[in-house]
N, C-alpha and C. Protein backbone atom coordinates (compact mmCIF):
# COMPACT_ATOMS: atom_id res chain seq x y z
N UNK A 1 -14.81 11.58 -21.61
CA UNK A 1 -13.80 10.67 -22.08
C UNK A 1 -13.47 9.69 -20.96
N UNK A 2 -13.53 8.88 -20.97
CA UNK A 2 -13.08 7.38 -19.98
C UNK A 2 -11.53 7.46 -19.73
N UNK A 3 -11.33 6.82 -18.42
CA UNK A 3 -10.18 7.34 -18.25
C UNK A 3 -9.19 6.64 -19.05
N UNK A 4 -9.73 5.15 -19.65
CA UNK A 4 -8.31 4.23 -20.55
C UNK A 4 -8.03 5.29 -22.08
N UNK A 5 -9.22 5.94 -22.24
CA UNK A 5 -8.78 6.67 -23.54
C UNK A 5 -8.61 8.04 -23.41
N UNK A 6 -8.66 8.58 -21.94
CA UNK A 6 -7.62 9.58 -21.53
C UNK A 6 -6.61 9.49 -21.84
N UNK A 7 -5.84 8.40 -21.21
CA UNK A 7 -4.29 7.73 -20.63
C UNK A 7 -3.68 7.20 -22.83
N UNK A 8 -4.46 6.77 -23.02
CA UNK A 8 -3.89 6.27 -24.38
C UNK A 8 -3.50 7.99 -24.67
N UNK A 9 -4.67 9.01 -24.71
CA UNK A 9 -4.45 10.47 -25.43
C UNK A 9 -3.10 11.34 -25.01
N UNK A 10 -3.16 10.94 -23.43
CA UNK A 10 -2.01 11.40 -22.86
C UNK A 10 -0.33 10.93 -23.68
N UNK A 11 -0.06 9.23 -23.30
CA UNK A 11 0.67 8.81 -23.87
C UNK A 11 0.76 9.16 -25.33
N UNK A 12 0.41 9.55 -26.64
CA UNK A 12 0.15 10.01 -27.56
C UNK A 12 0.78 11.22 -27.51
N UNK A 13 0.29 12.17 -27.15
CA UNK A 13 1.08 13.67 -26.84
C UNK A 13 2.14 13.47 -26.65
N UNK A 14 2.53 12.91 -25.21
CA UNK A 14 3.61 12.86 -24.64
C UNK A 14 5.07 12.58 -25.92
N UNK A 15 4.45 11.21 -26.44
CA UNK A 15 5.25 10.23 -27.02
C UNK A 15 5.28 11.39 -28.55
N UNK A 16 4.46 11.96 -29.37
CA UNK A 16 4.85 13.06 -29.90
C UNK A 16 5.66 14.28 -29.73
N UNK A 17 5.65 14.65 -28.69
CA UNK A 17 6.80 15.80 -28.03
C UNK A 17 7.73 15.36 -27.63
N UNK A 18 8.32 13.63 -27.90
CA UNK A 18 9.73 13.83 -27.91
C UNK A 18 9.70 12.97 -26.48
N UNK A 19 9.04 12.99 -25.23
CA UNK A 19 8.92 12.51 -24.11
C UNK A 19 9.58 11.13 -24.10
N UNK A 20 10.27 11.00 -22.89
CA UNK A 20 11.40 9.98 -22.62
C UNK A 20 11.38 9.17 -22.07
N UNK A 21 11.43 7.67 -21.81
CA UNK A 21 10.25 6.73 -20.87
C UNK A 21 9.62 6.94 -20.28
N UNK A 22 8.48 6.89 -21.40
CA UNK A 22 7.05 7.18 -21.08
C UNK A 22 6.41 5.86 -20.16
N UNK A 23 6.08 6.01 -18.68
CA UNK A 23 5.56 5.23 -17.91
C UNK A 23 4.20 5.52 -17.70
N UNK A 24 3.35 4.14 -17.72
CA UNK A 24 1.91 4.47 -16.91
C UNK A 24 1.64 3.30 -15.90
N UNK A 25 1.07 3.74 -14.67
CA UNK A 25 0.79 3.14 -13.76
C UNK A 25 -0.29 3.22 -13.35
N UNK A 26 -0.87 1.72 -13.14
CA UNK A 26 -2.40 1.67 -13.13
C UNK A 26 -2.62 1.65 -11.27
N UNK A 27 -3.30 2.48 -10.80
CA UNK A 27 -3.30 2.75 -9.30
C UNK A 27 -4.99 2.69 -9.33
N UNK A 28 -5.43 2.44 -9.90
CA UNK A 28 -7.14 2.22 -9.75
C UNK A 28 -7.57 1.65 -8.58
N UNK A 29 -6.69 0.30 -8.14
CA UNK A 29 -7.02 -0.25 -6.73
C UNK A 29 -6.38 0.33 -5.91
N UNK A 30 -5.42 1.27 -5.66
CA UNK A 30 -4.20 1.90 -4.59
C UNK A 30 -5.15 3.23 -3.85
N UNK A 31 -5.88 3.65 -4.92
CA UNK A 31 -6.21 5.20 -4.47
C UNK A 31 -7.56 5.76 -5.28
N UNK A 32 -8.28 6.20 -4.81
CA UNK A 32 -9.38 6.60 -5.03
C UNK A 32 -9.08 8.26 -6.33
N UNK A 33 -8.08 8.61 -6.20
CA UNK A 33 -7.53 9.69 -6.49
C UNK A 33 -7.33 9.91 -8.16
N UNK A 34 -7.07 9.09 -8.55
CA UNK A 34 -6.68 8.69 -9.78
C UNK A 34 -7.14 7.22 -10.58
N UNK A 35 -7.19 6.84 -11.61
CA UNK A 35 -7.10 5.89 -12.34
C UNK A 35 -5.39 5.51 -12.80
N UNK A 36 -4.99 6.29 -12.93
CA UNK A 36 -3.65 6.06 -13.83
C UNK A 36 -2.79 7.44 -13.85
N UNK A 37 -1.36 7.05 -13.41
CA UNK A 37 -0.36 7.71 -13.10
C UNK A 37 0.34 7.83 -14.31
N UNK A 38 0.90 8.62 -15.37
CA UNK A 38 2.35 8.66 -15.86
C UNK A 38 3.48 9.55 -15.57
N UNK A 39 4.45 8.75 -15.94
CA UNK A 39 5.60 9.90 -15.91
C UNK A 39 6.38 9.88 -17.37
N UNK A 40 6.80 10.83 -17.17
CA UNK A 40 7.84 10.86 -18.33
C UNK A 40 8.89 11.90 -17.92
N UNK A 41 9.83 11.75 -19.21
CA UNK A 41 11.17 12.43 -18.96
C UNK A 41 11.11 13.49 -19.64
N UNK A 42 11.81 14.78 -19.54
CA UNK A 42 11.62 15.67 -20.62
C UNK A 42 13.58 16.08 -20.57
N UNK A 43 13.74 16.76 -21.48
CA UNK A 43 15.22 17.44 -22.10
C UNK A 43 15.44 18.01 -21.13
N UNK A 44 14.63 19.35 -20.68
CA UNK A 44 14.56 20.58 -20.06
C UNK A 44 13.71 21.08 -19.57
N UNK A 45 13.71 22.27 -18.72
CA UNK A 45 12.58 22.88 -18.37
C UNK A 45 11.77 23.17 -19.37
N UNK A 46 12.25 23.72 -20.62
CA UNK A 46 11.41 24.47 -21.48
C UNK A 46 10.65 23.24 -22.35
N UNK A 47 11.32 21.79 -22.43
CA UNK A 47 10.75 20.64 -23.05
C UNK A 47 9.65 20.06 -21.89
N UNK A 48 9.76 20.25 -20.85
CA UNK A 48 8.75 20.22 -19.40
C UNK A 48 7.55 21.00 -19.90
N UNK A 49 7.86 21.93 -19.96
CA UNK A 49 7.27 22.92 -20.40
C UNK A 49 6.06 23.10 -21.71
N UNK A 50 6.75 22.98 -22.59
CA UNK A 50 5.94 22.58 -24.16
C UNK A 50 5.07 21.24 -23.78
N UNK A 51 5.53 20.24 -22.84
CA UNK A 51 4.53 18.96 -22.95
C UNK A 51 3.90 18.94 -22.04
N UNK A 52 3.84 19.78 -21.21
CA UNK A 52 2.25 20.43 -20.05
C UNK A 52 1.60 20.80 -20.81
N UNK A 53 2.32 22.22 -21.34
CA UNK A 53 0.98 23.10 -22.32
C UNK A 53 0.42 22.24 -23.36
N UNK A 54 1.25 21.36 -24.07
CA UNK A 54 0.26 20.62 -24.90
C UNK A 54 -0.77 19.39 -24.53
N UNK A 55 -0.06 19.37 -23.62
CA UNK A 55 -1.16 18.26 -22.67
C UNK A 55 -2.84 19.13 -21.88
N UNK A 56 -2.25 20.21 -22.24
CA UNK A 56 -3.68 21.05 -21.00
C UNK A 56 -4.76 21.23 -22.18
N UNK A 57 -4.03 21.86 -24.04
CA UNK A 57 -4.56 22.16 -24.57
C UNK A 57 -5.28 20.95 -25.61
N UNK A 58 -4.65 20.14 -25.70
CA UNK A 58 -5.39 19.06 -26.08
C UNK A 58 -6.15 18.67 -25.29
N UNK A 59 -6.03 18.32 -23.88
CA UNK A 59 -7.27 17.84 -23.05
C UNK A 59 -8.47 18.69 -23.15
N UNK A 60 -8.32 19.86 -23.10
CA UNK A 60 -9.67 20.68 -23.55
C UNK A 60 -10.02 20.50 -25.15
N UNK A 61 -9.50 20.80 -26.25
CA UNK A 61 -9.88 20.22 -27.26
C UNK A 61 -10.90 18.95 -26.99
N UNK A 62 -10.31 18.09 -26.38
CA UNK A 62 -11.31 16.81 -26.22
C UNK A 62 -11.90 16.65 -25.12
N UNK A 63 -12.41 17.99 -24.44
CA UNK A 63 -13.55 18.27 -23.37
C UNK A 63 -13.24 18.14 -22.02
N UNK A 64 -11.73 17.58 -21.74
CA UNK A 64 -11.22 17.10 -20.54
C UNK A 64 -10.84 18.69 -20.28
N UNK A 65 -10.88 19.15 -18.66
CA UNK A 65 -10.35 20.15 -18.75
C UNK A 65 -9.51 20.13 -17.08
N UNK A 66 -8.47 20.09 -17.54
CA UNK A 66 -7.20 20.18 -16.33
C UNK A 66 -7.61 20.51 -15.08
N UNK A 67 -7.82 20.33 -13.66
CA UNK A 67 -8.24 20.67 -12.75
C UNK A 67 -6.81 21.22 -12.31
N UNK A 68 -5.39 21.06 -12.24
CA UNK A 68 -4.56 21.48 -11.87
C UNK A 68 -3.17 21.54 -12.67
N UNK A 69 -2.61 22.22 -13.25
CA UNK A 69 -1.16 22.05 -13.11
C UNK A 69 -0.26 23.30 -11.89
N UNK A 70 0.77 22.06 -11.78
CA UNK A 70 1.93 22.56 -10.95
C UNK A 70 3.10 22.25 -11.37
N UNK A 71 3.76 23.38 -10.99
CA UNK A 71 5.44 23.38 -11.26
C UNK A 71 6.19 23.91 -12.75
N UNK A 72 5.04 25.30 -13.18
CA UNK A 72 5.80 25.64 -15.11
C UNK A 72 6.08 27.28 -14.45
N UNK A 73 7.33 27.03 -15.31
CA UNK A 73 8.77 28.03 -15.43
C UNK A 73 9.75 27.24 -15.43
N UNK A 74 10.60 27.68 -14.89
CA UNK A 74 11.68 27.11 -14.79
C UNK A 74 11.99 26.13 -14.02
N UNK A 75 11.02 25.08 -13.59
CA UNK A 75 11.07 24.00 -12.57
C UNK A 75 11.74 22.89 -13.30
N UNK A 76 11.82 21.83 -12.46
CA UNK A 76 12.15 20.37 -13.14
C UNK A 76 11.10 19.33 -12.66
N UNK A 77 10.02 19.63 -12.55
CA UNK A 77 9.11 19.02 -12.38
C UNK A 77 7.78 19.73 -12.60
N UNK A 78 7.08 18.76 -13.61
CA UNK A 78 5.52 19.74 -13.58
C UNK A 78 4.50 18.60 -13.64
N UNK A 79 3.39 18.99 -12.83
CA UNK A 79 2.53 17.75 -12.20
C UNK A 79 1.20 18.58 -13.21
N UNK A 80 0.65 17.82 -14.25
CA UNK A 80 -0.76 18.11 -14.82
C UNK A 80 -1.65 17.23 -14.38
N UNK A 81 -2.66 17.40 -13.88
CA UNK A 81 -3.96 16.56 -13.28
C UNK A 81 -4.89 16.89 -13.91
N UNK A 82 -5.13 15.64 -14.54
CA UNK A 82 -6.85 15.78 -15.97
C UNK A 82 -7.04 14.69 -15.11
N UNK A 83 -7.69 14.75 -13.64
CA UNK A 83 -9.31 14.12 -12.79
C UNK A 83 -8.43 11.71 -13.06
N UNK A 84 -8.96 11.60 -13.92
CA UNK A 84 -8.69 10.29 -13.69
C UNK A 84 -7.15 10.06 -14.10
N UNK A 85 -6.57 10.40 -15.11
CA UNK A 85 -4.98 10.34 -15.28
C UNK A 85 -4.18 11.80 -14.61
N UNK A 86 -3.13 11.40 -13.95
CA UNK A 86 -2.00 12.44 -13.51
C UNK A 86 -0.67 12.32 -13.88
N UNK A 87 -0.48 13.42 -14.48
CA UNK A 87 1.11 13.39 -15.47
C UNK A 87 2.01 14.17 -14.90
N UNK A 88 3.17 12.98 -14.33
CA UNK A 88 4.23 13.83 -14.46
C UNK A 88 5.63 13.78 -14.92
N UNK A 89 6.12 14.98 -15.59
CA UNK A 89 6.26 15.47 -16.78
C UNK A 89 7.72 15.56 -15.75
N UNK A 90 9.28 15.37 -15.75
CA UNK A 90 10.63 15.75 -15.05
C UNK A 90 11.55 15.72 -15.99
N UNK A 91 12.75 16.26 -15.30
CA UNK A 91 14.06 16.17 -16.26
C UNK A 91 14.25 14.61 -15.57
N UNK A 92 15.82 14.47 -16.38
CA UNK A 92 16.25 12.78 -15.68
C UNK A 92 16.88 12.76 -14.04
N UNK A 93 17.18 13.95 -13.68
CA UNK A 93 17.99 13.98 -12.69
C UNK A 93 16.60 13.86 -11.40
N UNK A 94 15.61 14.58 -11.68
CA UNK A 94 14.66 14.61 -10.64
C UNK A 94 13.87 13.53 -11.14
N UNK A 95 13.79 12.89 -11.40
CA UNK A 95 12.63 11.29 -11.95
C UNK A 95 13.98 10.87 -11.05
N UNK A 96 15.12 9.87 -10.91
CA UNK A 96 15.42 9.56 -10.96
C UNK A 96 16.12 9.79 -9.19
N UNK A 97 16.26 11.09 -8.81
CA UNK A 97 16.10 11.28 -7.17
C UNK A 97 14.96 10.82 -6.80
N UNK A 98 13.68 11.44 -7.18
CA UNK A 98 12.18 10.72 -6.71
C UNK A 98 11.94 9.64 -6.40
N UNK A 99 12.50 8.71 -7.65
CA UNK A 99 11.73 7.75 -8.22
C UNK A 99 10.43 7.51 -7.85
N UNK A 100 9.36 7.84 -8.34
CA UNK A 100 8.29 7.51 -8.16
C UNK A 100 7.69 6.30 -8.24
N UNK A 101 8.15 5.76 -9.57
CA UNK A 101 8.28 4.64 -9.98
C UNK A 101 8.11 3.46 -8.54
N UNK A 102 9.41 3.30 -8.01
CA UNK A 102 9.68 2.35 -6.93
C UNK A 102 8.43 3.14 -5.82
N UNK A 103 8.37 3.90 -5.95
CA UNK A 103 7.27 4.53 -4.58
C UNK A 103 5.77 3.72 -4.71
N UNK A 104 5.38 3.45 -6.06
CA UNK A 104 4.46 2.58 -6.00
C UNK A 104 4.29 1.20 -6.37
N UNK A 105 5.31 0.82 -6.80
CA UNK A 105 5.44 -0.58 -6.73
C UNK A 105 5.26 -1.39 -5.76
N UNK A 106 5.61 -1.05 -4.31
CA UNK A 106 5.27 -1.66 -3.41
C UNK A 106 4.37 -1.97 -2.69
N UNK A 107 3.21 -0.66 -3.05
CA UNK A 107 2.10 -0.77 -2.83
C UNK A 107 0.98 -1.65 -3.85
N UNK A 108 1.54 -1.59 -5.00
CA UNK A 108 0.57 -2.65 -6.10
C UNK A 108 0.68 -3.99 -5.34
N UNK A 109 2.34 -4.34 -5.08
CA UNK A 109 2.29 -5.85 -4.02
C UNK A 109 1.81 -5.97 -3.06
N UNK A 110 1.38 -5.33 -2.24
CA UNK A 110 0.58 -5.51 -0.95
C UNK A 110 -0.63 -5.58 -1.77
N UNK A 111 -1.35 -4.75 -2.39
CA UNK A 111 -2.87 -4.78 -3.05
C UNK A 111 -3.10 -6.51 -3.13
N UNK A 112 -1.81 -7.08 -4.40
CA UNK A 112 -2.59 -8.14 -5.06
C UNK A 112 -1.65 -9.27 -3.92
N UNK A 113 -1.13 -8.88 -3.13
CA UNK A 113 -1.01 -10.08 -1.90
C UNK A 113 -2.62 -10.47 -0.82
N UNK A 114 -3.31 -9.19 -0.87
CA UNK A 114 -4.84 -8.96 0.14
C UNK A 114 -5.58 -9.68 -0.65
N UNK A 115 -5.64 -9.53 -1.81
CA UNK A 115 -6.73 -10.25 -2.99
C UNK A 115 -6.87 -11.64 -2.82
C-alpha cells in the first residue's frame, strides 16, 4: 500500500471512531523516518485505546503490518507506527502540553526557505 493511501486509510478509521482533530503532516522532506505524521484527539484512555487497536487491525487486513505500538493501558498517549505513516492517538490535555503540531512547523519553514 503507498503511503498517500495508507494516510487516507488511517484518517478514515480514525475519523470513524469518533477521533478529534484529526491532523496530518506531510514530513516527507523533514525526515527520512516517515512520510506522514497524524495526530488526533481521543475522549479517553479507553477511546485511545479502541483507535490503536483498530488502527493495527485494519492495517493488517490491508497487508500493512504495524512495526510498533506504544503507550496502551491506561496512558494518554499511544504512538502506532505502520513504516510510512505514524499515528498519534492523545487525550486533549496531552496534545495540547506537547503540541506537536508547533514542533514541526518550524521545521517545514526552514525546509521550503533552503529550496
Amino acid at each position: 500500500m503507498k503511503a498517500n493511501e495508507l494516510r487516507e486509510l488511517v484518517i478514515s478509521i480514525l475519523d470513524d471512531m469518533k477521533g478529534i482533530d484529526i491532523i496530518t503532516i506531510d514530513i516527507q522532506t523533514l525526515t527520512s523516518m516517515a512520510d506522514y505524521m497524524i495526530i488526533c484527539t481521543g475522549r479517553s484512555s479507553r477511546h485511545l485505546q479502541a483507535m490503536a487497536d483498530e488502527l493495527a487491525l485494519k492495517a493488517k487486513v490491508n497487508k500493512v503490518h504495524p512495526i510498533h505500538v506504544e503507550g496502551q493501558g491506561e496512558n494518554e498517549w499511544i504512538l502506532v507506527d505502520l513504516s510510512d505513516v505514524i499515528v498519534h492517538v492523545m487525550t486533549a490535555n496531552t496534545r495540547s502540553f506537547y503540541d506537536l503540531e508547533s514542533l514541526w512547523e518550524p521545521l517545514k519553514e526552514l525546509r521550503q526557505q533552503d529550496s
